[in-house]
C-alpha atoms as a PDB file:
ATOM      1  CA  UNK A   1     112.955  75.253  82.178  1.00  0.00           C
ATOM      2  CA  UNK A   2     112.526  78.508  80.361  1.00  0.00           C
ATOM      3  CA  UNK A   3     111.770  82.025  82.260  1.00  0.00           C
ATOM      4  CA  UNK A   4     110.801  85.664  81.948  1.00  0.00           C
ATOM      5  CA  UNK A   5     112.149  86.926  85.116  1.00  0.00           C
ATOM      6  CA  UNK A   6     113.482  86.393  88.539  1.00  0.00           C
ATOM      7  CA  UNK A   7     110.609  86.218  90.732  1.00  0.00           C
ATOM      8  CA  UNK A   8     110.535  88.809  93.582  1.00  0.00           C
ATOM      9  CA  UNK A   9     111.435  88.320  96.046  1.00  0.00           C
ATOM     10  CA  UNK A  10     114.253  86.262  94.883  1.00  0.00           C
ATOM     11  CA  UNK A  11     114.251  82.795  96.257  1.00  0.00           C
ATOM     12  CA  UNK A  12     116.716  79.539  95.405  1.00  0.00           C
ATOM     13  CA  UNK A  13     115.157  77.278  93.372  1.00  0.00           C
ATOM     14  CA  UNK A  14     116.531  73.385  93.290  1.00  0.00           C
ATOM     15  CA  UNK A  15     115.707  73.542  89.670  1.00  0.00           C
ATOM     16  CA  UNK A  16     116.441  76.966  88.099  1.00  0.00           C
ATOM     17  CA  UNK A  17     118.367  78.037  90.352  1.00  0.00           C
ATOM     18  CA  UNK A  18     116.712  81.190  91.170  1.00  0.00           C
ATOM     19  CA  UNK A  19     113.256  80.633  91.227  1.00  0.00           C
ATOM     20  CA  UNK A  20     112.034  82.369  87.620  1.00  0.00           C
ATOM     21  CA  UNK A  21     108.389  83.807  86.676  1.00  0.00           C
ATOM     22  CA  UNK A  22     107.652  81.848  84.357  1.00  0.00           C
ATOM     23  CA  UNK A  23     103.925  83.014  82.230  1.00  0.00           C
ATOM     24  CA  UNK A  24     103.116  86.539  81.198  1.00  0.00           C
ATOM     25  CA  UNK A  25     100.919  86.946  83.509  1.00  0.00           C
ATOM     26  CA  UNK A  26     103.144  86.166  86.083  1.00  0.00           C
ATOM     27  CA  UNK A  27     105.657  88.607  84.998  1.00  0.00           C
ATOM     28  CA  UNK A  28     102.739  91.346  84.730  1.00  0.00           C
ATOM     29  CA  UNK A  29     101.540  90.789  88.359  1.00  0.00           C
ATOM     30  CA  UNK A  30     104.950  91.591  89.692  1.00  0.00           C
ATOM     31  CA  UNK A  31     105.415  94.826  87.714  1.00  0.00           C
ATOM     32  CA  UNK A  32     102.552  96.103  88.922  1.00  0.00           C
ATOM     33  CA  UNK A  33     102.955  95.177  92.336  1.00  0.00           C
ATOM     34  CA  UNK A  34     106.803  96.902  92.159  1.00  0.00           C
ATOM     35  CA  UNK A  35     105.317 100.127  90.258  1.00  0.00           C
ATOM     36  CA  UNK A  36     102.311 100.541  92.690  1.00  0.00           C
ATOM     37  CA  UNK A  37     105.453  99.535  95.646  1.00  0.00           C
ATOM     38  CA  UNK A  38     108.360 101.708  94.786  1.00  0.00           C
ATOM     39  CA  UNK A  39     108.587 105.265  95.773  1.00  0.00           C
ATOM     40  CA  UNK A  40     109.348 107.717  93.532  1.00  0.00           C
ATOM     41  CA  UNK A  41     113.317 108.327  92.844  1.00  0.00           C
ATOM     42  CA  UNK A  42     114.038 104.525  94.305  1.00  0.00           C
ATOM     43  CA  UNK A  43     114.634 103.706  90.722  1.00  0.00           C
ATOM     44  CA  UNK A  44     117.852 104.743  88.782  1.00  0.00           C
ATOM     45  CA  UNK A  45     117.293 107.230  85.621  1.00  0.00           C
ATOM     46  CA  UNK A  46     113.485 107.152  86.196  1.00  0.00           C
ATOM     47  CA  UNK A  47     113.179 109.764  89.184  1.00  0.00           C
ATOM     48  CA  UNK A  48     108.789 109.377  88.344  1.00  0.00           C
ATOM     49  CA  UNK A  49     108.618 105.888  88.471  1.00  0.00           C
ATOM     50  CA  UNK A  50     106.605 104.628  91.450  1.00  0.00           C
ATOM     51  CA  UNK A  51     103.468 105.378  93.387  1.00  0.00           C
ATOM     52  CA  UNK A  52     105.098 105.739  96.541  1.00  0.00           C
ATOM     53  CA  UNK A  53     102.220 104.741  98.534  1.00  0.00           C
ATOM     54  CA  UNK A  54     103.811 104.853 101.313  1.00  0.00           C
ATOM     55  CA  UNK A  55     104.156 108.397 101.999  1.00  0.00           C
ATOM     56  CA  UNK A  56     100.667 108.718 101.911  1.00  0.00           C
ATOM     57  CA  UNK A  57     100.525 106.493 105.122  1.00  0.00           C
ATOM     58  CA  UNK A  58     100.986 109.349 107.550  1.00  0.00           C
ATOM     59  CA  UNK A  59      98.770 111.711 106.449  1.00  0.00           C
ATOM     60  CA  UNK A  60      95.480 112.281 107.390  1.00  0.00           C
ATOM     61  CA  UNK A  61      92.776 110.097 105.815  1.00  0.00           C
ATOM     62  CA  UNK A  62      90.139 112.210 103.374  1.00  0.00           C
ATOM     63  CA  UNK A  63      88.435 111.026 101.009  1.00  0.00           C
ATOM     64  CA  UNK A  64      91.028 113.447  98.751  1.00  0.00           C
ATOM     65  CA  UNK A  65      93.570 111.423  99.555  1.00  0.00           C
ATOM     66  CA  UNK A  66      92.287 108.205  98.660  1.00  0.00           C
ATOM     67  CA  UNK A  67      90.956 110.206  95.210  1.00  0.00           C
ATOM     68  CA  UNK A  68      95.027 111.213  95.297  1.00  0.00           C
ATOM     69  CA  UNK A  69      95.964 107.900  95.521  1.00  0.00           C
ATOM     70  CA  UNK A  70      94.149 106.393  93.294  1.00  0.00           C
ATOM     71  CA  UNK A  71      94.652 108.737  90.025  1.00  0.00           C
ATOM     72  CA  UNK A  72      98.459 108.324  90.612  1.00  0.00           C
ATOM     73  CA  UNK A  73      97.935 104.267  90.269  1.00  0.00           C
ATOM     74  CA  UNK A  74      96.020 105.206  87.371  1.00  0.00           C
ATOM     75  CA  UNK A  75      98.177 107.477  85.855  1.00  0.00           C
ATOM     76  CA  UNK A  76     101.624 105.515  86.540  1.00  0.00           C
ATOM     77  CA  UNK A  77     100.059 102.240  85.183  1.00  0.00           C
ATOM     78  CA  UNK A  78      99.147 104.136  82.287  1.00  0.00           C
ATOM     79  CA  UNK A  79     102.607 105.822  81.892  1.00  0.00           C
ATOM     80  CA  UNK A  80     104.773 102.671  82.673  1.00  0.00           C
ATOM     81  CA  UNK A  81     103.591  99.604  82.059  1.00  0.00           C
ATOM     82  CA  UNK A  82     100.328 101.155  78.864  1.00  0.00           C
ATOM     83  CA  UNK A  83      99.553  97.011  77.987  1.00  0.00           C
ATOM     84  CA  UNK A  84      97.752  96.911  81.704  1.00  0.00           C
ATOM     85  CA  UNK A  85      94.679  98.455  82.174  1.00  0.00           C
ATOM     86  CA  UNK A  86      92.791  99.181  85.659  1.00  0.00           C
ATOM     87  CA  UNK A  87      89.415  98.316  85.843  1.00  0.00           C
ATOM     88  CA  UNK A  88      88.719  99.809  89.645  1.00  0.00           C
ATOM     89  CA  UNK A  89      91.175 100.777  92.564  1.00  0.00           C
ATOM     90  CA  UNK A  90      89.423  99.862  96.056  1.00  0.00           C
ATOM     91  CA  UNK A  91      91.427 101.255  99.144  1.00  0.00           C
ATOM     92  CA  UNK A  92      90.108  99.776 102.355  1.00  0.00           C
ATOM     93  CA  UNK A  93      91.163 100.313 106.165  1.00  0.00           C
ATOM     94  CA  UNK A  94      88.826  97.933 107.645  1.00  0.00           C
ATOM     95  CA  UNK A  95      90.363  94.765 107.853  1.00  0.00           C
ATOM     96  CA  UNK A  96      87.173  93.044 108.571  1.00  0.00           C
ATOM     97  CA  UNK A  97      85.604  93.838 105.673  1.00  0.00           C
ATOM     98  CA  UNK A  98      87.855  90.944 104.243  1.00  0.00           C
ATOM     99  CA  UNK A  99      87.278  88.803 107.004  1.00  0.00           C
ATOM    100  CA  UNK A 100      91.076  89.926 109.096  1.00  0.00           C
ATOM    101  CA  UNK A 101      91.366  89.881 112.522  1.00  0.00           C
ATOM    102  CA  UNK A 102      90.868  93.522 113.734  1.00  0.00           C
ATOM    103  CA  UNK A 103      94.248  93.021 116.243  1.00  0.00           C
ATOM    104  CA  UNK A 104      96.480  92.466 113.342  1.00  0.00           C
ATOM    105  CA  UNK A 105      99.062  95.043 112.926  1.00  0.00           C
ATOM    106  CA  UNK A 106     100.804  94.555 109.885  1.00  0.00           C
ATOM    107  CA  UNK A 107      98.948  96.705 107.976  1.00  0.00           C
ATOM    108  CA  UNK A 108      97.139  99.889 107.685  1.00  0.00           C
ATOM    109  CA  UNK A 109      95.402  99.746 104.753  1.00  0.00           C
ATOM    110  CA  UNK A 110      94.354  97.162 102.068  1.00  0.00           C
ATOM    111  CA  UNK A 111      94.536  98.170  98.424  1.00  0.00           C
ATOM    112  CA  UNK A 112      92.809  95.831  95.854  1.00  0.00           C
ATOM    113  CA  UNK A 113      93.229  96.086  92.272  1.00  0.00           C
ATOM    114  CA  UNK A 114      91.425  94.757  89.622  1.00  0.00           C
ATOM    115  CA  UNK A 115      93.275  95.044  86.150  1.00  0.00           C
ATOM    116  CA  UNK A 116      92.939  93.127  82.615  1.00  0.00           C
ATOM    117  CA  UNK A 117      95.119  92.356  79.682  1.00  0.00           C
ATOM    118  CA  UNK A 118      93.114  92.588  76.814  1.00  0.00           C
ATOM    119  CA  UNK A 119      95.941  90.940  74.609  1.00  0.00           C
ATOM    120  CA  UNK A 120      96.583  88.072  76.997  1.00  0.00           C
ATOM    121  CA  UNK A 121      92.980  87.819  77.897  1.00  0.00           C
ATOM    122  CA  UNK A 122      93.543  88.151  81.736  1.00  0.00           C
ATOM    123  CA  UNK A 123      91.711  89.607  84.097  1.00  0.00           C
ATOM    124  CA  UNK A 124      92.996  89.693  87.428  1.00  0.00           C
ATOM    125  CA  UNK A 125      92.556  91.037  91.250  1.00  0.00           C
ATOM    126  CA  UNK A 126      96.064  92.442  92.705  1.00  0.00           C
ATOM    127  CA  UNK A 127      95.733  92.696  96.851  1.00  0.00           C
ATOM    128  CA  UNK A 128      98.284  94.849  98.109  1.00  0.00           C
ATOM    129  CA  UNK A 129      98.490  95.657 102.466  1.00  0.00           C
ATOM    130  CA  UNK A 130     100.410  98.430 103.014  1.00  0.00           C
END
């Protein structure tokens, strides 16, 4: 069968081979995830490309911040990948308020997205834990 893209991250597949996104929306999903994941200068010849999240994991939490964080999804989405468009940007660091354990440590805070593609007609909820 047919496919967009190697799904990340990449994983054999008994029938593809590599195991392949295969729908639009599919293929969306994970660019947004990777934009929203990658630090800025990870990618060659686009030193701007990425969020970088992750640097903001060590500072201290304001409400600035999280304003900080959320107009640079905005604005990369916007820059990057123009076809998605983000309805609302929720960052959490309560795990309970999604019904986690409080004891699990694999994250420190939950970032929920909730984006459409007007030409595809998809609206969808992206739920990153960094």
């Amino acid at each position: 069968m047919f496919g967009y893209s190697p799904a990340l991250p990449l994983q054999v597949d008994k029938q593809d081979g590599i195991a392949l996104n295969k729908s639009h929306e599919a293929v969306a999903k994970q660019n947004l995830e990777m934009l929203i994941l990658t630090n800025p200068g990870e990618r060659i010849m686009y030193p701007d490309f990425g969020v970088g999240l992750k640097k903001l994991l060590f500072e201290q939490d304001t409400p600035d911040l999280r304003r900080q964080a959320r107009d640079s999804i905005v604005y990369q989405v916007k820059q990057y990948l123009p076809y998605i468009k983000i309805n609302s940007v929720d960052i959490q660091d309560r795990p309970q308020d999604l019904g986690l354990s409080l004891f699990e440590p694999e994250y420190t805070y939950i970032i929920l997205l909730n984006y459409s593609i007007n030409v595809l007609g998809i609206n969808d909820l992206v739920l990153i834990e960094i």
